[in-house]
N, C-alpha and C. Protein backbone atom coordinates (compact mmCIF):
# COMPACT_ATOMS: atom_id res chain seq x y z
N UNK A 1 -13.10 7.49 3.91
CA UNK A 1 -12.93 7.21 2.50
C UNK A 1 -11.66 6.40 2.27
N UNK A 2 -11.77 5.61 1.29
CA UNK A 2 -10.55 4.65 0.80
C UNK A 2 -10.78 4.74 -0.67
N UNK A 3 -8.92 4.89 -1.21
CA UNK A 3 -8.85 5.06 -2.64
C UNK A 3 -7.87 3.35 -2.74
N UNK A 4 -8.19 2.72 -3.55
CA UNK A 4 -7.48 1.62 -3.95
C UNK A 4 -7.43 1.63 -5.69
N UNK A 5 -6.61 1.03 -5.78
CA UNK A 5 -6.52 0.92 -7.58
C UNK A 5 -6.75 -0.79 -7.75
N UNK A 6 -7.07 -0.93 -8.98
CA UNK A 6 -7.83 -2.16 -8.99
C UNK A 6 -7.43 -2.27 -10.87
N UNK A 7 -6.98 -3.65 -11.23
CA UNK A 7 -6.31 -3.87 -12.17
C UNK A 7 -7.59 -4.27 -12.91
N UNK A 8 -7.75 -3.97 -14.04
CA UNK A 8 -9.35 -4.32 -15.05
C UNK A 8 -8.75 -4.93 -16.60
N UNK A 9 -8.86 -5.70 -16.81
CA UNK A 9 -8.70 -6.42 -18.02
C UNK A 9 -9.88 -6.16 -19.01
N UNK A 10 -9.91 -6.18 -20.08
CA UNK A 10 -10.40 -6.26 -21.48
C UNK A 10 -11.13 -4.17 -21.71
N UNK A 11 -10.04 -3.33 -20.99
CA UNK A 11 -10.57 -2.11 -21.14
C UNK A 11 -9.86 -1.75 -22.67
N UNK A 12 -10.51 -1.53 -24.12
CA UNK A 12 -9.43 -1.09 -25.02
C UNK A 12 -9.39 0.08 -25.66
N UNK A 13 -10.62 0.78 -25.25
CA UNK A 13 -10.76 2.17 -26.18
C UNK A 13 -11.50 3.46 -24.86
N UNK A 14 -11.90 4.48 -25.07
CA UNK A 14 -12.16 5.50 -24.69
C UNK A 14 -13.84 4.69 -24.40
N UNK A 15 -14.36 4.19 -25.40
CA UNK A 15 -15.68 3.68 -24.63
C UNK A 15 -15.89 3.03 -23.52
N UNK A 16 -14.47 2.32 -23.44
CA UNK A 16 -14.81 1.29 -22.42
C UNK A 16 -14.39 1.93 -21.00
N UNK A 17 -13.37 2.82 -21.43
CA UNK A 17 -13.25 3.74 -20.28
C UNK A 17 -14.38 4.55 -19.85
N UNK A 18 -15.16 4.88 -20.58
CA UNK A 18 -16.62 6.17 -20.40
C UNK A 18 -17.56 4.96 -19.82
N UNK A 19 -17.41 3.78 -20.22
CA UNK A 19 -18.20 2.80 -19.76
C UNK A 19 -18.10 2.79 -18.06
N UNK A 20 -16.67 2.13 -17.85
CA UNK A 20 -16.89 1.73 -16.31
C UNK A 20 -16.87 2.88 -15.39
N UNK A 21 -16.31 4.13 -15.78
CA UNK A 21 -16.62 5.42 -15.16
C UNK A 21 -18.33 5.69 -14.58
N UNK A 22 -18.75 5.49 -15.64
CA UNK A 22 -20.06 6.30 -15.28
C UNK A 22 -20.96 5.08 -15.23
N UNK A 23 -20.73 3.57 -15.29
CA UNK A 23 -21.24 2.34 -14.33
C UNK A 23 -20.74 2.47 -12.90
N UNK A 24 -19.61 2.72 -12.25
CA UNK A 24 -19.52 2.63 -10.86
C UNK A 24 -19.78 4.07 -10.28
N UNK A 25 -19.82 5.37 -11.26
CA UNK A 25 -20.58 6.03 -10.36
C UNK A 25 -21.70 6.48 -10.06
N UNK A 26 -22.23 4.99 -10.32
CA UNK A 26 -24.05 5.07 -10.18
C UNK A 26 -23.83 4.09 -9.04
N UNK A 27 -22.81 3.51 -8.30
CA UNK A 27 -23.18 2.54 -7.09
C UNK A 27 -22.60 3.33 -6.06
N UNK A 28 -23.59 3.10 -5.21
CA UNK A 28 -23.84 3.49 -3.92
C UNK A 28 -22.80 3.60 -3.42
N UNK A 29 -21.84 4.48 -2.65
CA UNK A 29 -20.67 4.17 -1.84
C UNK A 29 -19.54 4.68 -2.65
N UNK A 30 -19.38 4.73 -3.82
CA UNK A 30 -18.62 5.33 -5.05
C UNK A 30 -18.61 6.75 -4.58
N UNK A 31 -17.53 7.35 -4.38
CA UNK A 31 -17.40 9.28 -4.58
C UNK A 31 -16.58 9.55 -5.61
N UNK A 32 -15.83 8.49 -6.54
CA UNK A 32 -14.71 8.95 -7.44
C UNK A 32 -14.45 7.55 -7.93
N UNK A 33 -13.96 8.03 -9.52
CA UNK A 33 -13.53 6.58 -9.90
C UNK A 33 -12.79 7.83 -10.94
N UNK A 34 -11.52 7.05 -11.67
CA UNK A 34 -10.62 7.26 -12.41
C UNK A 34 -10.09 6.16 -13.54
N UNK A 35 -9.79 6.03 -14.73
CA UNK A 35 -9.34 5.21 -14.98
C UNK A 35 -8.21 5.55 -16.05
N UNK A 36 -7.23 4.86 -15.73
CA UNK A 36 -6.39 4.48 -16.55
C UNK A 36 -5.90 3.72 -17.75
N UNK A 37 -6.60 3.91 -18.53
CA UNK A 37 -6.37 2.93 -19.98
C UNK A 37 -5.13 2.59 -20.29
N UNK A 38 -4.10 2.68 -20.45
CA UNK A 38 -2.58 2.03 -21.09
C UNK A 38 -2.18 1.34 -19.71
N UNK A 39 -2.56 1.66 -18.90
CA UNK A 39 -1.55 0.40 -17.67
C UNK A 39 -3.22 -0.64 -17.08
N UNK A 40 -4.32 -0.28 -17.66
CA UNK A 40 -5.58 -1.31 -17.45
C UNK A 40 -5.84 -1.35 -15.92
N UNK A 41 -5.63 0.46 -15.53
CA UNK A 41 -5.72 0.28 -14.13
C UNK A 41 -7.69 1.27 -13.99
N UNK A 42 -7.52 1.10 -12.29
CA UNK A 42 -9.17 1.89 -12.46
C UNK A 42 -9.04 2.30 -10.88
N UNK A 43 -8.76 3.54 -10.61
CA UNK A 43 -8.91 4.05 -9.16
C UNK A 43 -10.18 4.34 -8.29
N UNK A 44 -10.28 3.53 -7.98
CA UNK A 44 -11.68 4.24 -6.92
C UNK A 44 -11.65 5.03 -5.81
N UNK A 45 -12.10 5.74 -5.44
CA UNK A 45 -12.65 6.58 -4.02
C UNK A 45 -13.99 6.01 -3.60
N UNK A 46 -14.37 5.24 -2.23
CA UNK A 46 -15.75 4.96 -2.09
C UNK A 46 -15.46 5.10 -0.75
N UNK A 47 -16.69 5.05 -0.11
CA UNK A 47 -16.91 4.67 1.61
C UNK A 47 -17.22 3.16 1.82
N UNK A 48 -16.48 2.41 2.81
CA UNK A 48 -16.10 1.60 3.26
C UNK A 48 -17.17 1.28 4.20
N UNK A 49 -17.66 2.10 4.71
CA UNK A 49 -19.14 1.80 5.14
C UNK A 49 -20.13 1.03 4.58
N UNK A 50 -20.25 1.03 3.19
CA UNK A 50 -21.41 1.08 2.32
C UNK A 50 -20.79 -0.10 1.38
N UNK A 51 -20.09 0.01 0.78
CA UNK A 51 -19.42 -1.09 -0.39
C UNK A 51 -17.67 -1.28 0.56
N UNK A 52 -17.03 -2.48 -0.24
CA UNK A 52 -16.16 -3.31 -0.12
C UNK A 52 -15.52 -3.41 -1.55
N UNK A 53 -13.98 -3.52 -1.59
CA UNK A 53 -13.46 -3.83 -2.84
C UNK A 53 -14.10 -5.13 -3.23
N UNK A 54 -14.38 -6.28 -2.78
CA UNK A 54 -15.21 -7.28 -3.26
C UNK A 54 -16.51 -6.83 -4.49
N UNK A 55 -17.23 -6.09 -3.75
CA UNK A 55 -18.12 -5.46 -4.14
C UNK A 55 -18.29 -4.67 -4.99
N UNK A 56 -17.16 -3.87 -5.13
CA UNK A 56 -16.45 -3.14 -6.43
C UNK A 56 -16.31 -4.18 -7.95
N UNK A 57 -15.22 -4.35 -7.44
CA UNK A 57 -15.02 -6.00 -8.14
C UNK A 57 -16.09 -6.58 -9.11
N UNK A 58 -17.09 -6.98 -8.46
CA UNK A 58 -18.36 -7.65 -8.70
C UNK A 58 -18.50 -6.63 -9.63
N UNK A 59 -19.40 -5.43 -9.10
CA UNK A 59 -19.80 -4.25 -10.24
C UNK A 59 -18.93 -4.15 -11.58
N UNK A 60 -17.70 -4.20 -11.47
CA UNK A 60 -16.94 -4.16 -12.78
C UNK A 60 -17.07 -4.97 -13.58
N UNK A 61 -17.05 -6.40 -13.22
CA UNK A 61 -17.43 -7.36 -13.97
C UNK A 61 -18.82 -7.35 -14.32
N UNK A 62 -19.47 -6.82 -13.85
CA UNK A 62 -21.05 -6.83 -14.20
C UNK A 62 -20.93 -5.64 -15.57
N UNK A 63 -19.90 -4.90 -15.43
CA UNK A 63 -20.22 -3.97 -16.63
C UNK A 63 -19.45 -5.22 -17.95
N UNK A 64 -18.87 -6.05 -17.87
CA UNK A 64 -18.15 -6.83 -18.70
C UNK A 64 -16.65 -6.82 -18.60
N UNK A 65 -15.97 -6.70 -17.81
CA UNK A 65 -14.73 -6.63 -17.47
C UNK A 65 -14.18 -7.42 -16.49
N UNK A 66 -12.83 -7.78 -16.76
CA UNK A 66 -12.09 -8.48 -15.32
C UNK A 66 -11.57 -8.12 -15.03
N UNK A 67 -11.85 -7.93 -13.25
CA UNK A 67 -11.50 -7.12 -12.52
C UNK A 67 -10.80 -8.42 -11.39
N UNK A 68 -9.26 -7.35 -11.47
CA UNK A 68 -7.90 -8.62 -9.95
C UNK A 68 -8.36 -7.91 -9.11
C-alpha cells in the first residue's frame, strides 16, 4: 500500500468533498481516501499494483476537479 497526498483545485464546500470521497472509492485499487478542504489537499491509500498516481489523477479530474 502507498498513501500520497495529491493537491485538488476547485474543491469549495462539503459537497465537493462527499463528491471525490465516494468517486475514488468506487476505483479499483483505492482502500482509503481523505480529504482536506481548507489546504485543497486529498490523501489516498491504494495498491500500487492495480492503479498509479497518474491514474488517480485522471479519476479526479473525471469527477471535475484539478488534480497536481
Amino acid at each position: 500500500m502507498i498513501q500520497k497526498k495529491i493537491t485538488v483545485y476547485g474543491m469549495t464546500c462539503e459537497a465537493c468533498r462527499t463528491t471525490v470521497i465516494r468517486g475514488l472509492e468506487l476505483v479499483n485499487g483505492i482502500k482509503w481516501v481523505s480529504v482536506n478542504l481548507p489546504e485543497s489537499i486529498v490523501i489516498v491509500q491504494y495498491d500500487e499494483d492495480i492503479i498509479d498516481i497518474d491514474g488517480i489523477k485522471k479519476e479526479i479530474t473525471a469527477l471535475g476537479y484539478d488534480a497536481m
